[in-house]
C-alpha atoms as a PDB file:
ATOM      1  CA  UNK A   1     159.370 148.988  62.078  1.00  0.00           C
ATOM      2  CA  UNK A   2     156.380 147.373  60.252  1.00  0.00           C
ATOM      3  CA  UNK A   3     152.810 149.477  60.516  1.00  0.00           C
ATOM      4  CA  UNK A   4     151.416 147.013  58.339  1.00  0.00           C
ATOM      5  CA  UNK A   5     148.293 145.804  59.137  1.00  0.00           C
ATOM      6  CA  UNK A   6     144.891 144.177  57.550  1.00  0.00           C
ATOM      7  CA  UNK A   7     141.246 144.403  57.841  1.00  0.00           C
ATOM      8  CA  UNK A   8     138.916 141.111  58.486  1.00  0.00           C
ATOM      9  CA  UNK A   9     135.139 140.728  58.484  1.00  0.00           C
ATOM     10  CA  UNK A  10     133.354 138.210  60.373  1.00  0.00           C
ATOM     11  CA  UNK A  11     129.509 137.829  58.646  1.00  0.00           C
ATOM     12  CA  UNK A  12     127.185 135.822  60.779  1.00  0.00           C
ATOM     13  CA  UNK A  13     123.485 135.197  60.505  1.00  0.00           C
ATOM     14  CA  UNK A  14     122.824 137.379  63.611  1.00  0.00           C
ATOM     15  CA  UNK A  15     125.802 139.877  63.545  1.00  0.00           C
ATOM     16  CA  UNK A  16     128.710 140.989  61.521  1.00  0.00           C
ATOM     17  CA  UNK A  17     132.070 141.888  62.845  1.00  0.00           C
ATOM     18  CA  UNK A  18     134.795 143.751  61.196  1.00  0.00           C
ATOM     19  CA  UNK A  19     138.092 144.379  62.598  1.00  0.00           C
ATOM     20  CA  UNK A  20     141.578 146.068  62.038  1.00  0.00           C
ATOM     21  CA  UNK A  21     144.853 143.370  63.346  1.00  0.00           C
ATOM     22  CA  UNK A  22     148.435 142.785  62.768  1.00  0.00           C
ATOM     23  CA  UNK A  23     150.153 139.579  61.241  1.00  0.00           C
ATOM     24  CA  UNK A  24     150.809 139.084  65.413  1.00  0.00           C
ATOM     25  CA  UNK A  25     147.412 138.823  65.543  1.00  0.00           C
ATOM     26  CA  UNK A  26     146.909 141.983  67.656  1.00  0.00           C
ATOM     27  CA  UNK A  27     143.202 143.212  67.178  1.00  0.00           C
ATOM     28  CA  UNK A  28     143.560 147.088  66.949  1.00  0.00           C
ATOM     29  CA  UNK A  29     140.083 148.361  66.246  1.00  0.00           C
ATOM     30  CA  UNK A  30     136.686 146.402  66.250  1.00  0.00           C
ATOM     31  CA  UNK A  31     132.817 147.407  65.471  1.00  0.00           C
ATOM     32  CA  UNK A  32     129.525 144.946  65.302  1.00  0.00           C
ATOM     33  CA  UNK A  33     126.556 145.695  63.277  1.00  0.00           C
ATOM     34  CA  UNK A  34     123.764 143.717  63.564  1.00  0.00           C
ATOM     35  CA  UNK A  35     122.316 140.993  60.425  1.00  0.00           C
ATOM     36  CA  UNK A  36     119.363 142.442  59.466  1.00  0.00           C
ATOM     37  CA  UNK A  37     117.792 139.895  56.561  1.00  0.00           C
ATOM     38  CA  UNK A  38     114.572 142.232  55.644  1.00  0.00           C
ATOM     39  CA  UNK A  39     116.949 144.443  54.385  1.00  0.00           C
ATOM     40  CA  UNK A  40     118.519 142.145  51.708  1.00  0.00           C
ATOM     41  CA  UNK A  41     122.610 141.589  51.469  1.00  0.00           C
ATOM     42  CA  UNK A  42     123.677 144.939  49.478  1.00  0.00           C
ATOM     43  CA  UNK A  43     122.298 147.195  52.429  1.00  0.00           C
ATOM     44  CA  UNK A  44     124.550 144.770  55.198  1.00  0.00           C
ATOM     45  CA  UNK A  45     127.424 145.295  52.415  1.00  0.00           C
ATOM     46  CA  UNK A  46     127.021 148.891  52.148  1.00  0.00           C
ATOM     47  CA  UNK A  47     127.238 148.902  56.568  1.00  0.00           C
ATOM     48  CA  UNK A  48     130.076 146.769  56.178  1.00  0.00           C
ATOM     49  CA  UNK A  49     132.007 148.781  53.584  1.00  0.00           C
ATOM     50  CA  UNK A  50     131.705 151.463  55.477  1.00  0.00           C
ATOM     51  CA  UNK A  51     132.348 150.454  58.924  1.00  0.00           C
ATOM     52  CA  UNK A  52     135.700 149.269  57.298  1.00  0.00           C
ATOM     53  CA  UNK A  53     135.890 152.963  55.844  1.00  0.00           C
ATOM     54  CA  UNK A  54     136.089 154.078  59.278  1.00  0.00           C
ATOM     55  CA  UNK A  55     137.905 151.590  61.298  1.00  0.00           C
ATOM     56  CA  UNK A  56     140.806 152.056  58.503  1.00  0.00           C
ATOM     57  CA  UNK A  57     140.853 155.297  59.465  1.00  0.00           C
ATOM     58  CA  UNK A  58     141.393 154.809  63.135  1.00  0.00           C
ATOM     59  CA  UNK A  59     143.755 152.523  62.613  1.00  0.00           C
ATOM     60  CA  UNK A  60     147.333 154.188  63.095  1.00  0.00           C
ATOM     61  CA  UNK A  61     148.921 152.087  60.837  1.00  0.00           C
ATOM     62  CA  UNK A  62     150.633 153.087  57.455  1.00  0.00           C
ATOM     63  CA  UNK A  63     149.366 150.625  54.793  1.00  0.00           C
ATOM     64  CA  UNK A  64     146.379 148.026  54.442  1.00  0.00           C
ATOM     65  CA  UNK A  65     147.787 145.072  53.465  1.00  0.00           C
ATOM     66  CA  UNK A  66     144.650 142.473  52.785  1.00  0.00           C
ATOM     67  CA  UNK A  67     141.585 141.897  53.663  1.00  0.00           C
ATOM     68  CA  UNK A  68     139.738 138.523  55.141  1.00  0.00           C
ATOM     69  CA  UNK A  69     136.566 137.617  55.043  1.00  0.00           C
ATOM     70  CA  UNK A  70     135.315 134.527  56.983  1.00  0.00           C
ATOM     71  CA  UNK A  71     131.097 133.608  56.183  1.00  0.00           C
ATOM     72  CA  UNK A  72     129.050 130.703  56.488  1.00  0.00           C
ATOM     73  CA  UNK A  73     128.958 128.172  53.236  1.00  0.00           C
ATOM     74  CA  UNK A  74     128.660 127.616  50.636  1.00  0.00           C
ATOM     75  CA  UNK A  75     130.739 129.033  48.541  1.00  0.00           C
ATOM     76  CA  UNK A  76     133.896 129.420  46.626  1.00  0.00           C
ATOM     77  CA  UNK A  77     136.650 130.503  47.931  1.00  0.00           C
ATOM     78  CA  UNK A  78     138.423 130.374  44.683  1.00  0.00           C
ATOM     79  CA  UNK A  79     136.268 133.011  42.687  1.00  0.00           C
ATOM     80  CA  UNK A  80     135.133 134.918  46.138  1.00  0.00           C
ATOM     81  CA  UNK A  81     131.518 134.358  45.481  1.00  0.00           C
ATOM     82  CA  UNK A  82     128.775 133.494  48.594  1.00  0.00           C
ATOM     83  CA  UNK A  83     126.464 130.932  47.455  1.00  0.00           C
ATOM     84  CA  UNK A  84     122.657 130.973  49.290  1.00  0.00           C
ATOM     85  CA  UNK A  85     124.054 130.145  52.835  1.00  0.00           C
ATOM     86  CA  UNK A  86     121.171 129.025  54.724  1.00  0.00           C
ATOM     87  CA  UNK A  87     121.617 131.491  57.880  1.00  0.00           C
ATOM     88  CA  UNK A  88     122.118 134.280  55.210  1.00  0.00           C
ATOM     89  CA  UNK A  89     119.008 134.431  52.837  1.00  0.00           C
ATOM     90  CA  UNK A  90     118.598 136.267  49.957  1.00  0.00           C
ATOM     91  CA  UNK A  91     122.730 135.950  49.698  1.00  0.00           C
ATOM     92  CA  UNK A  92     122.507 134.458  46.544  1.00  0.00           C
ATOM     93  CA  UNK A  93     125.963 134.908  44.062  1.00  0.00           C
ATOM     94  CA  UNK A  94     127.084 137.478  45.976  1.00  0.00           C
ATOM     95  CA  UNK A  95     130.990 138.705  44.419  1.00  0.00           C
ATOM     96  CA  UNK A  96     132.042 139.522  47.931  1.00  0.00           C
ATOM     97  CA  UNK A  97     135.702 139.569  47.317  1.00  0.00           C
ATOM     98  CA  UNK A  98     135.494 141.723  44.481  1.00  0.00           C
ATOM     99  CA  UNK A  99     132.955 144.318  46.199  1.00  0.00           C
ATOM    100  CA  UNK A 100     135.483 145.287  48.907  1.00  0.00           C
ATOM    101  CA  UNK A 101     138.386 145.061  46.113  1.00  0.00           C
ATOM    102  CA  UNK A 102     136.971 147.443  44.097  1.00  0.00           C
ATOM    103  CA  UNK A 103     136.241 149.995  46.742  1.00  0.00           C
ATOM    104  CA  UNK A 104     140.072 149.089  48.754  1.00  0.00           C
ATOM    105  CA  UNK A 105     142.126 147.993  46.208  1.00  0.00           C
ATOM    106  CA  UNK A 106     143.704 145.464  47.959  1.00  0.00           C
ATOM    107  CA  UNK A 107     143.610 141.494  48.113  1.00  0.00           C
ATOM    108  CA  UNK A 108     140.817 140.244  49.684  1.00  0.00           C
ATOM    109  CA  UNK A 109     140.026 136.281  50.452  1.00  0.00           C
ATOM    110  CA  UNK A 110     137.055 134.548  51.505  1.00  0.00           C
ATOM    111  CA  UNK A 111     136.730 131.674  53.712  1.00  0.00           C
ATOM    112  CA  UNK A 112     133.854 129.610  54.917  1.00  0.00           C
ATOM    113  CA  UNK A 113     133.745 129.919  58.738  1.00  0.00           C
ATOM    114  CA  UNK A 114     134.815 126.353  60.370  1.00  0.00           C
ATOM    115  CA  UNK A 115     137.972 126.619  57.802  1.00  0.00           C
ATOM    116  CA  UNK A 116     138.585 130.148  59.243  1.00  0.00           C
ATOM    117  CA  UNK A 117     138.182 129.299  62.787  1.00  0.00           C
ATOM    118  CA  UNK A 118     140.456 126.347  62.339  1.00  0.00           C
ATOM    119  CA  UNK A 119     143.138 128.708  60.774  1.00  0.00           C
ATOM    120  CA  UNK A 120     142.615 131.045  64.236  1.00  0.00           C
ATOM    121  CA  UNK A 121     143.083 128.174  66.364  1.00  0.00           C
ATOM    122  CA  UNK A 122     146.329 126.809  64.572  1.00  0.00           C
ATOM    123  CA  UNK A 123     147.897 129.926  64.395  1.00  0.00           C
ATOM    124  CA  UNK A 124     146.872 131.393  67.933  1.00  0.00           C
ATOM    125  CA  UNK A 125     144.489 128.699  70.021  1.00  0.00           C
ATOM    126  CA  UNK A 126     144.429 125.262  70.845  1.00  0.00           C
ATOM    127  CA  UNK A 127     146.003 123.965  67.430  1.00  0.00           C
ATOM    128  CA  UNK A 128     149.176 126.318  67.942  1.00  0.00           C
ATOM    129  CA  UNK A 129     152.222 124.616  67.378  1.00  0.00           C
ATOM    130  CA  UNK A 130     150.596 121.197  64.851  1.00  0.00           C
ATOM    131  CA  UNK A 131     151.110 120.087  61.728  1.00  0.00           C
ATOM    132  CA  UNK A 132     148.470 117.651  61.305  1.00  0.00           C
ATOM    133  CA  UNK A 133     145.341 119.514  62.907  1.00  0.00           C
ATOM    134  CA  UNK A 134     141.025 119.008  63.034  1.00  0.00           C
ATOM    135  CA  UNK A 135     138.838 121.621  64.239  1.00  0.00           C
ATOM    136  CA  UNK A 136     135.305 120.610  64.895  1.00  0.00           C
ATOM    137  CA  UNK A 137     132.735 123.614  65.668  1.00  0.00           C
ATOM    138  CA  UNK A 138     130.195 121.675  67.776  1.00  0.00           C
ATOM    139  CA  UNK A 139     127.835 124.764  67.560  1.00  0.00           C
ATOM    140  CA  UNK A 140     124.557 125.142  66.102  1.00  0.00           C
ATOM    141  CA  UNK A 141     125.318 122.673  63.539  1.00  0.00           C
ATOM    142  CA  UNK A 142     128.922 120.647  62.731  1.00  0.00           C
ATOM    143  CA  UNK A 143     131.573 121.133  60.864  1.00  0.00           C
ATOM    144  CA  UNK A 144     135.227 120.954  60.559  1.00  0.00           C
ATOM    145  CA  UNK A 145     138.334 122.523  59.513  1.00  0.00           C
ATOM    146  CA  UNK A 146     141.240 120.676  58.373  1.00  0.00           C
ATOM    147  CA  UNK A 147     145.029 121.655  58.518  1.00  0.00           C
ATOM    148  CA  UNK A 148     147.313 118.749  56.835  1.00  0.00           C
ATOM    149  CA  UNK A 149     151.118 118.988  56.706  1.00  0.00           C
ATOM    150  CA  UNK A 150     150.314 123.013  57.790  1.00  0.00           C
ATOM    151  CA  UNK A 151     148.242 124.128  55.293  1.00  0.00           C
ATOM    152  CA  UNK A 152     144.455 124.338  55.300  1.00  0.00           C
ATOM    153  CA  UNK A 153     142.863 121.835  52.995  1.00  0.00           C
ATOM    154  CA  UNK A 154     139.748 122.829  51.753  1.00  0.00           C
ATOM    155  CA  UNK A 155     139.249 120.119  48.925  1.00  0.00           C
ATOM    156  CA  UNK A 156     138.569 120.078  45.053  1.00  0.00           C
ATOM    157  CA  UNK A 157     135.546 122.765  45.669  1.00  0.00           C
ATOM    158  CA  UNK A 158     135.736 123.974  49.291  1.00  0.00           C
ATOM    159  CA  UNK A 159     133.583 120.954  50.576  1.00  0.00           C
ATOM    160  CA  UNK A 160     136.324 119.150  52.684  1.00  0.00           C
ATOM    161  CA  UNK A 161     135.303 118.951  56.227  1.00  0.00           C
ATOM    162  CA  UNK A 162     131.856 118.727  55.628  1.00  0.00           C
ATOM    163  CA  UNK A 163     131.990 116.119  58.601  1.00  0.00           C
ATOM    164  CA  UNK A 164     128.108 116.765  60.028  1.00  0.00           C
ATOM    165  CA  UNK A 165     126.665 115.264  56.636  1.00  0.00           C
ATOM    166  CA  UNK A 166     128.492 111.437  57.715  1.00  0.00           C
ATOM    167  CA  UNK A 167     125.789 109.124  58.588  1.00  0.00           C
ATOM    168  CA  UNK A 168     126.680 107.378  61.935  1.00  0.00           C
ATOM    169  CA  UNK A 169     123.501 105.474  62.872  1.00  0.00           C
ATOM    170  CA  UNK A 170     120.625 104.526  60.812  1.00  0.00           C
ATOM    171  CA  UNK A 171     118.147 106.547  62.790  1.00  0.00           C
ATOM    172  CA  UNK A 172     118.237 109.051  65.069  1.00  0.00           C
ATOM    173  CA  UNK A 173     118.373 113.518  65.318  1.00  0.00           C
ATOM    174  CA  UNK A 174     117.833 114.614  61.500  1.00  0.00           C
ATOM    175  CA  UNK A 175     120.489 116.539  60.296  1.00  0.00           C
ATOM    176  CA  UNK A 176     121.501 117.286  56.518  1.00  0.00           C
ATOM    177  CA  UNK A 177     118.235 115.467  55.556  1.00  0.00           C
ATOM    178  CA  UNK A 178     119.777 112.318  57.286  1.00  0.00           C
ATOM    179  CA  UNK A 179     118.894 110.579  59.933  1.00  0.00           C
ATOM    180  CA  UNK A 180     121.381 109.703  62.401  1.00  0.00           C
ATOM    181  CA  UNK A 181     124.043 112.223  60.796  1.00  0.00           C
ATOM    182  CA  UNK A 182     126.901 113.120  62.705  1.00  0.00           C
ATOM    183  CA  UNK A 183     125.593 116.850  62.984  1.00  0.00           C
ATOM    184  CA  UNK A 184     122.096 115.333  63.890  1.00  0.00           C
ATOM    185  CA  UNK A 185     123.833 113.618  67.082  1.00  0.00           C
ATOM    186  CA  UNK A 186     126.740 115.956  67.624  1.00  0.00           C
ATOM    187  CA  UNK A 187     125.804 119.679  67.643  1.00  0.00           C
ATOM    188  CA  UNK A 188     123.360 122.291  70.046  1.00  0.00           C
ATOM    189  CA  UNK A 189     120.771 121.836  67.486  1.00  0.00           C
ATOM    190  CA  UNK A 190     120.658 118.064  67.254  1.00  0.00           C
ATOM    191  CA  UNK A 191     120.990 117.687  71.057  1.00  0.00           C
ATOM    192  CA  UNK A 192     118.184 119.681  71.515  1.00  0.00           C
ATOM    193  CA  UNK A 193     115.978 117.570  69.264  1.00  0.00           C
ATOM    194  CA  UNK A 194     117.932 114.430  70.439  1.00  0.00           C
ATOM    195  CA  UNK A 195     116.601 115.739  73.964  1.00  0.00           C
ATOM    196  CA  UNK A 196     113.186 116.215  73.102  1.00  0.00           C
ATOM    197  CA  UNK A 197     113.072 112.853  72.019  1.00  0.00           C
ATOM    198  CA  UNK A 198     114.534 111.147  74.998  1.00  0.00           C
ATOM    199  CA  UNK A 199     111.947 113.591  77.412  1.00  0.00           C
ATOM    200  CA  UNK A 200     109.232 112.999  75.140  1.00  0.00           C
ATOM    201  CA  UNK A 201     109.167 109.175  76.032  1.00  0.00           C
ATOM    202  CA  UNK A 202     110.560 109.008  79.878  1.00  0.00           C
ATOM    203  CA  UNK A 203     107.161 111.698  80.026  1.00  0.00           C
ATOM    204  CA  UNK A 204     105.257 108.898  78.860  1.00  0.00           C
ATOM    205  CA  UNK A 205     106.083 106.168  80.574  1.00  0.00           C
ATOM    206  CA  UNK A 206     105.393 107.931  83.951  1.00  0.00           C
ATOM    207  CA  UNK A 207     109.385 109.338  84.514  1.00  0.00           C
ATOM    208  CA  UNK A 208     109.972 112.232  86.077  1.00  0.00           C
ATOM    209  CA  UNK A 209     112.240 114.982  84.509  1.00  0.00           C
ATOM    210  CA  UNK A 210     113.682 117.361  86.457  1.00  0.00           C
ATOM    211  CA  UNK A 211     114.359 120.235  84.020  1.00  0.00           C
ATOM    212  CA  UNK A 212     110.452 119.394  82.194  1.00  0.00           C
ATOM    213  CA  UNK A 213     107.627 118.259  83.826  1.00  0.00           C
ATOM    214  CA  UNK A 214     105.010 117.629  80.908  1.00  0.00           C
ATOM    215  CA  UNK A 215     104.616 117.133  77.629  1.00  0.00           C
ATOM    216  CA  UNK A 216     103.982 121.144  77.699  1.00  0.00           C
ATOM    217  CA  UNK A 217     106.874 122.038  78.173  1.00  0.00           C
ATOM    218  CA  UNK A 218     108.941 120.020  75.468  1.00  0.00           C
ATOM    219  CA  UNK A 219     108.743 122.769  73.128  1.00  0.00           C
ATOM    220  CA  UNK A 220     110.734 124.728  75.725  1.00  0.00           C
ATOM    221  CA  UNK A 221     113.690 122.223  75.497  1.00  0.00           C
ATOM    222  CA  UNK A 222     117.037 123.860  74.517  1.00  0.00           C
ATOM    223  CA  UNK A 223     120.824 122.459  74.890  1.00  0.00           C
ATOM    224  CA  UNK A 224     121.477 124.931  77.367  1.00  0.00           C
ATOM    225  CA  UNK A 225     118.918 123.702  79.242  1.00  0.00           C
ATOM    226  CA  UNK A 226     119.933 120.166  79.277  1.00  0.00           C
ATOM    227  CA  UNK A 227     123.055 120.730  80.301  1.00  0.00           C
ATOM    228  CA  UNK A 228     122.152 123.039  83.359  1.00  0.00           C
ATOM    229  CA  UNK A 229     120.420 120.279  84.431  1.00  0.00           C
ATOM    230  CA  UNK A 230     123.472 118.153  83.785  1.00  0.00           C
ATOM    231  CA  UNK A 231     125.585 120.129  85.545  1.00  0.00           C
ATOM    232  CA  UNK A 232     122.819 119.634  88.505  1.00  0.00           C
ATOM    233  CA  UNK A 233     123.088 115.740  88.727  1.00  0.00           C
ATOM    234  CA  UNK A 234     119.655 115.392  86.453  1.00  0.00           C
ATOM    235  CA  UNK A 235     120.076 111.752  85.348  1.00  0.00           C
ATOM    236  CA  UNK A 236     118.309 112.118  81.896  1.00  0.00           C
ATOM    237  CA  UNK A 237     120.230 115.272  81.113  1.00  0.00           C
ATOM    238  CA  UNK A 238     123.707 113.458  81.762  1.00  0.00           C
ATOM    239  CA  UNK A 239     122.191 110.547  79.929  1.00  0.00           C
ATOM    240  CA  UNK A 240     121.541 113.018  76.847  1.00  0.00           C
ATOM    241  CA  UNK A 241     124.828 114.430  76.767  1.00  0.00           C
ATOM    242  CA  UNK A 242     126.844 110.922  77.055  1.00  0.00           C
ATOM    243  CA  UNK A 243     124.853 109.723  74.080  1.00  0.00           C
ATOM    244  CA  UNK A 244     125.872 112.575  72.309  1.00  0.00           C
ATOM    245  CA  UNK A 245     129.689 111.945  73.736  1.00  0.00           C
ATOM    246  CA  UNK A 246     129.380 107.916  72.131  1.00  0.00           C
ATOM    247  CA  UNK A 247     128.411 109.251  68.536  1.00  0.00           C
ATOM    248  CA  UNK A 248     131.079 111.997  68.724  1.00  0.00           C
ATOM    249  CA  UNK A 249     133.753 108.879  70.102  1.00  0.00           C
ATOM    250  CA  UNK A 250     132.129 107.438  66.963  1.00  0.00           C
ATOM    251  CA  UNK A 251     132.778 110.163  64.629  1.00  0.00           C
ATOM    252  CA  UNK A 252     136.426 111.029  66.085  1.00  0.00           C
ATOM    253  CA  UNK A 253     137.492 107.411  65.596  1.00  0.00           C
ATOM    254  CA  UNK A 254     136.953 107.921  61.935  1.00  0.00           C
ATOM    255  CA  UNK A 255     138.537 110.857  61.373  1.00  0.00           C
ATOM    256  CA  UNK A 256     141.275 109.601  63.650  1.00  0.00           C
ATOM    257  CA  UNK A 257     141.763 106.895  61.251  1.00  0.00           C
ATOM    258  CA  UNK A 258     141.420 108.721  58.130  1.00  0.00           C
ATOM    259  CA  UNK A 259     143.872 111.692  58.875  1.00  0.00           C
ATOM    260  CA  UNK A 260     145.534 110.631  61.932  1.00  0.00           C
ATOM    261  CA  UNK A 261     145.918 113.678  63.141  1.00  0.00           C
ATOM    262  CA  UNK A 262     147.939 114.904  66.376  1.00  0.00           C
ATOM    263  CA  UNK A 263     145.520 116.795  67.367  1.00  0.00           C
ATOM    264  CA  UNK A 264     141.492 117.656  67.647  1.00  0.00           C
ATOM    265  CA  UNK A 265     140.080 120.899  68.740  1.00  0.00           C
ATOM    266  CA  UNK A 266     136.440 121.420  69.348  1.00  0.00           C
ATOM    267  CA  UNK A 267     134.256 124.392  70.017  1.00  0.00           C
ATOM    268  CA  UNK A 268     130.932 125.426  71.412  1.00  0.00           C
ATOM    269  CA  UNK A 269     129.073 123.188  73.071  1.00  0.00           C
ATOM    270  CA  UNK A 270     131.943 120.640  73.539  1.00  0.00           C
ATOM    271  CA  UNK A 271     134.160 123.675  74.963  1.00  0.00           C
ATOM    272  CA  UNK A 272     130.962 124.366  77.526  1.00  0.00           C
ATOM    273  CA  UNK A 273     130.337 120.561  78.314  1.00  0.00           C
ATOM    274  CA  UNK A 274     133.728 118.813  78.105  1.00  0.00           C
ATOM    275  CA  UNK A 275     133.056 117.093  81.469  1.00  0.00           C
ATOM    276  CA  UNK A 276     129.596 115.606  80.425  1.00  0.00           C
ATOM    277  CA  UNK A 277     130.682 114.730  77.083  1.00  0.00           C
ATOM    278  CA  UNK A 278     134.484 113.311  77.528  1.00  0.00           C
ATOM    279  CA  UNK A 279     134.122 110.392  79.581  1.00  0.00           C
ATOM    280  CA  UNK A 280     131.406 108.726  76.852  1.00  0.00           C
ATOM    281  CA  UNK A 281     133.689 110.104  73.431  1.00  0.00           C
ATOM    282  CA  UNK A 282     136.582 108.444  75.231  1.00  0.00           C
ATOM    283  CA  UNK A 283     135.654 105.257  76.245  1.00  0.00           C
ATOM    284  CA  UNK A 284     134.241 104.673  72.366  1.00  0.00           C
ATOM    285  CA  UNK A 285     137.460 105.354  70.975  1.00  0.00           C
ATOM    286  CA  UNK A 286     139.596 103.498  73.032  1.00  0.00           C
ATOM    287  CA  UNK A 287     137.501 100.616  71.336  1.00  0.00           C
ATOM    288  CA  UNK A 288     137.237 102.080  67.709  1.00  0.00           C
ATOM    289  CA  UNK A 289     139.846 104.014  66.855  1.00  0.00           C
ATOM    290  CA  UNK A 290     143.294 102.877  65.827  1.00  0.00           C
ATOM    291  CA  UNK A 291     145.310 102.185  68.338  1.00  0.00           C
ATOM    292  CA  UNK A 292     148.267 104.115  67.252  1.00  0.00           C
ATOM    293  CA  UNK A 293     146.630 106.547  65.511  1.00  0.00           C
ATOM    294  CA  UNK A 294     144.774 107.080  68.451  1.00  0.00           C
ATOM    295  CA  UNK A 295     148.044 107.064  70.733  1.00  0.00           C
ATOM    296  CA  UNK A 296     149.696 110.543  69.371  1.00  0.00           C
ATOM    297  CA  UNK A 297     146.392 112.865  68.698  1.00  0.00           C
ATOM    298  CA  UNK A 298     145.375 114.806  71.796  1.00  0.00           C
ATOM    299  CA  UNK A 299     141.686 116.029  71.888  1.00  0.00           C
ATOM    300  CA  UNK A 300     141.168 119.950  73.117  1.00  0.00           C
ATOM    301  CA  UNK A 301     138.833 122.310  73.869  1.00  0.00           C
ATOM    302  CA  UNK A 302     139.174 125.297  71.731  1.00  0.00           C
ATOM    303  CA  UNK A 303     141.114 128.100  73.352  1.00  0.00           C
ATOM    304  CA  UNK A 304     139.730 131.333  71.312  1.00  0.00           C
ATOM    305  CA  UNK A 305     136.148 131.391  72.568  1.00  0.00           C
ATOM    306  CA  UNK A 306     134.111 133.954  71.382  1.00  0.00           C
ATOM    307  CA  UNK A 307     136.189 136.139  69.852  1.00  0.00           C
ATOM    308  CA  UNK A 308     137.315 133.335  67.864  1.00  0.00           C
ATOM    309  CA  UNK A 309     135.285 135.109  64.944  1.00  0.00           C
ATOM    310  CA  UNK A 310     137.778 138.383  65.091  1.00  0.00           C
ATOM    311  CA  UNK A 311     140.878 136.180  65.096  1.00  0.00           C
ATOM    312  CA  UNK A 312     139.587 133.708  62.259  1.00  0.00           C
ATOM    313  CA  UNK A 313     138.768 136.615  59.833  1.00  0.00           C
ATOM    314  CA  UNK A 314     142.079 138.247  60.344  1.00  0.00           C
ATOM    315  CA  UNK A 315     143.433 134.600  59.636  1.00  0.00           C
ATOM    316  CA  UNK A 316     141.817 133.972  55.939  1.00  0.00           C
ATOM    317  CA  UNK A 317     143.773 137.438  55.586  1.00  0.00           C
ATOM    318  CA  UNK A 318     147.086 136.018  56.786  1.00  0.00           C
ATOM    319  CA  UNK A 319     146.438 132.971  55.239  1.00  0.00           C
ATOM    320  CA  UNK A 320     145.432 134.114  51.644  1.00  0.00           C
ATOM    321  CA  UNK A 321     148.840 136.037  51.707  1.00  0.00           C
ATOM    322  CA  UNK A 322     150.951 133.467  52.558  1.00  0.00           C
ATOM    323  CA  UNK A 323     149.905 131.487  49.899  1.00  0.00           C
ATOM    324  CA  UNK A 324     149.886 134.431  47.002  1.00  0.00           C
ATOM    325  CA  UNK A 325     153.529 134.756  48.703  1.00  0.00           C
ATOM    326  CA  UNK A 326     154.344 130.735  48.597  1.00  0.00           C
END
């Protein structure tokens, strides 16, 4: 019988999960610690190492096999360095791979986080059983991972999939430094601004809104919000999220054409809101997308929700030792 089993860490700007699993993707142990910035990166590592310490020694298995790590980019996956992440500051060069090498002398790999939740999907979600496969986080921000021909492709320096940064419309929610960028239009952050915008001017010319009465309140504006009110019949709110469904049709039909993939799974906010967003992304593909291409790839909410983070790390585990084993 195999006791085999491996260790993954999920680092996030607010919290930091490590984990014990098996290559069935059975989570045996599990702890959070919280992101504290003030405290700089090598304190976090230090919690991390030895949270790990002590899940390995809970776990009632017989060897550690490899260890996962699944962070926010950039970096390189290649040397297992973390490069100044935005939502991890002060991370600057960190030799994260080698750090927990050192202390467990075993393999470890690094992954940035869309390219380890798409490997969690594949393997265990929505994605399970493609070949050809796109996952799209629709969270905070947006970004992709890509499977092609069943194996992750993270390009000549881990920047493939770096789908928020396409431009889609010449103006519009700033994201990436560019207007109208597919993140700016297609992710909570840029719906909230997107929203703001929208309020901001039905507020002036004498509209009512139901979810914010005056200019006030703007600041007050989340996605969350706008989608409650969605949800409620609020027509500026549904009006919000279709625009948001059009650029994401928009966006789709070029990747759709570009990779013509079988299938698209997307997180987050798309997973939330798939009936306010659906009916808009559809009805622009239908026009843009190839036809055929269009034809064989199914689009999905992702399946993992939020433990997607726990499965994802254990994956850039799995993954990193199918490859050294390939």
């Amino acid at each position: 019988m195999d006791h085999s089993y491996y260790l993954g860490i999920d680092i996030g700007g607010t919290k930091c999960t490590v984990i014990t699993g098996t290559k069935n993707m059975e989570i045996l142990e599990r702890e959070q610690v919280e992101t504290n910035h003030a405290q700089g990166p090598y304190n976090l590592i230090d919690q991390l190492l030895n949270i790990s310490d002590r899940l390995i020694q809970k776990t009632k298995k017989d060897k550690l096999q490899a260890i996962g790590i699944s962070c926010g980019g950039p970096l390189d996956s290649k040397t297992g360095i973390i490069m100044s992440p935005p939502n991890l500051p002060g991370w600057d060069n960190i030799p994260i791979t080698r750090i927990f090498m050192e202390k467990f002398d075993v393999q470890t790999f690094l992954q940035n986080d869309a390219n380890a939740c798409a490997l969690a999907e594949w393997k265990s979600g929505a994605g399970k059983g493609t070949e050809n496969m796109i996952f799209l986080t629709f969270g905070t921000g947006m970004g992709a991972g890509i499977i092609l021909n069943g194996k992750l492709y993270t390009g000549t320096n881990d920047l493939a999939g770096e789908v928020g940064h396409i431009r889609l419309a010449d103006d519009g929610p700033e994201a990436y430094g560019k207007k109208g960028s597919f993140e700016g239009f297609c992710s909570g952050a840029g719906i909230t601004r997107l929203g703001k915008t929208i309020v901001s001017s039905k507020l002036q010319m004498g509209e009512k809104v139901m979810f914010c009465q005056n200019e006030k309140q703007i600041d007050t504006i989340t996605t969350k919000k706008i989608a409650e009110a969605a949800f409620k019949g609020d027509k500026t709110a549904q009006e919000i999220f279709e625009i948001s469904g059009e650029y994401l049709g928009k966006g789709l039909s070029i990747l759709i054409d570009i990779l013509n993939p079988e299938r698209i799974v997307i997180g987050s906010v798309y997973t939330r809101a798939t009936r306010l967003i659906e009916p808009a992304c559809r009805k622009v593909m239908e026009r843009e997308a190839l036809s055929p291409a269009l034809k064989v790839c199914e689009i999905v909410p992702a399946a993992l929700g939020d433990e997607v983070g726990e499965y994802a790390c254990l994956c850039v585990a799995l993954d990193g030792v199918g490859k050294l084993n390939d």
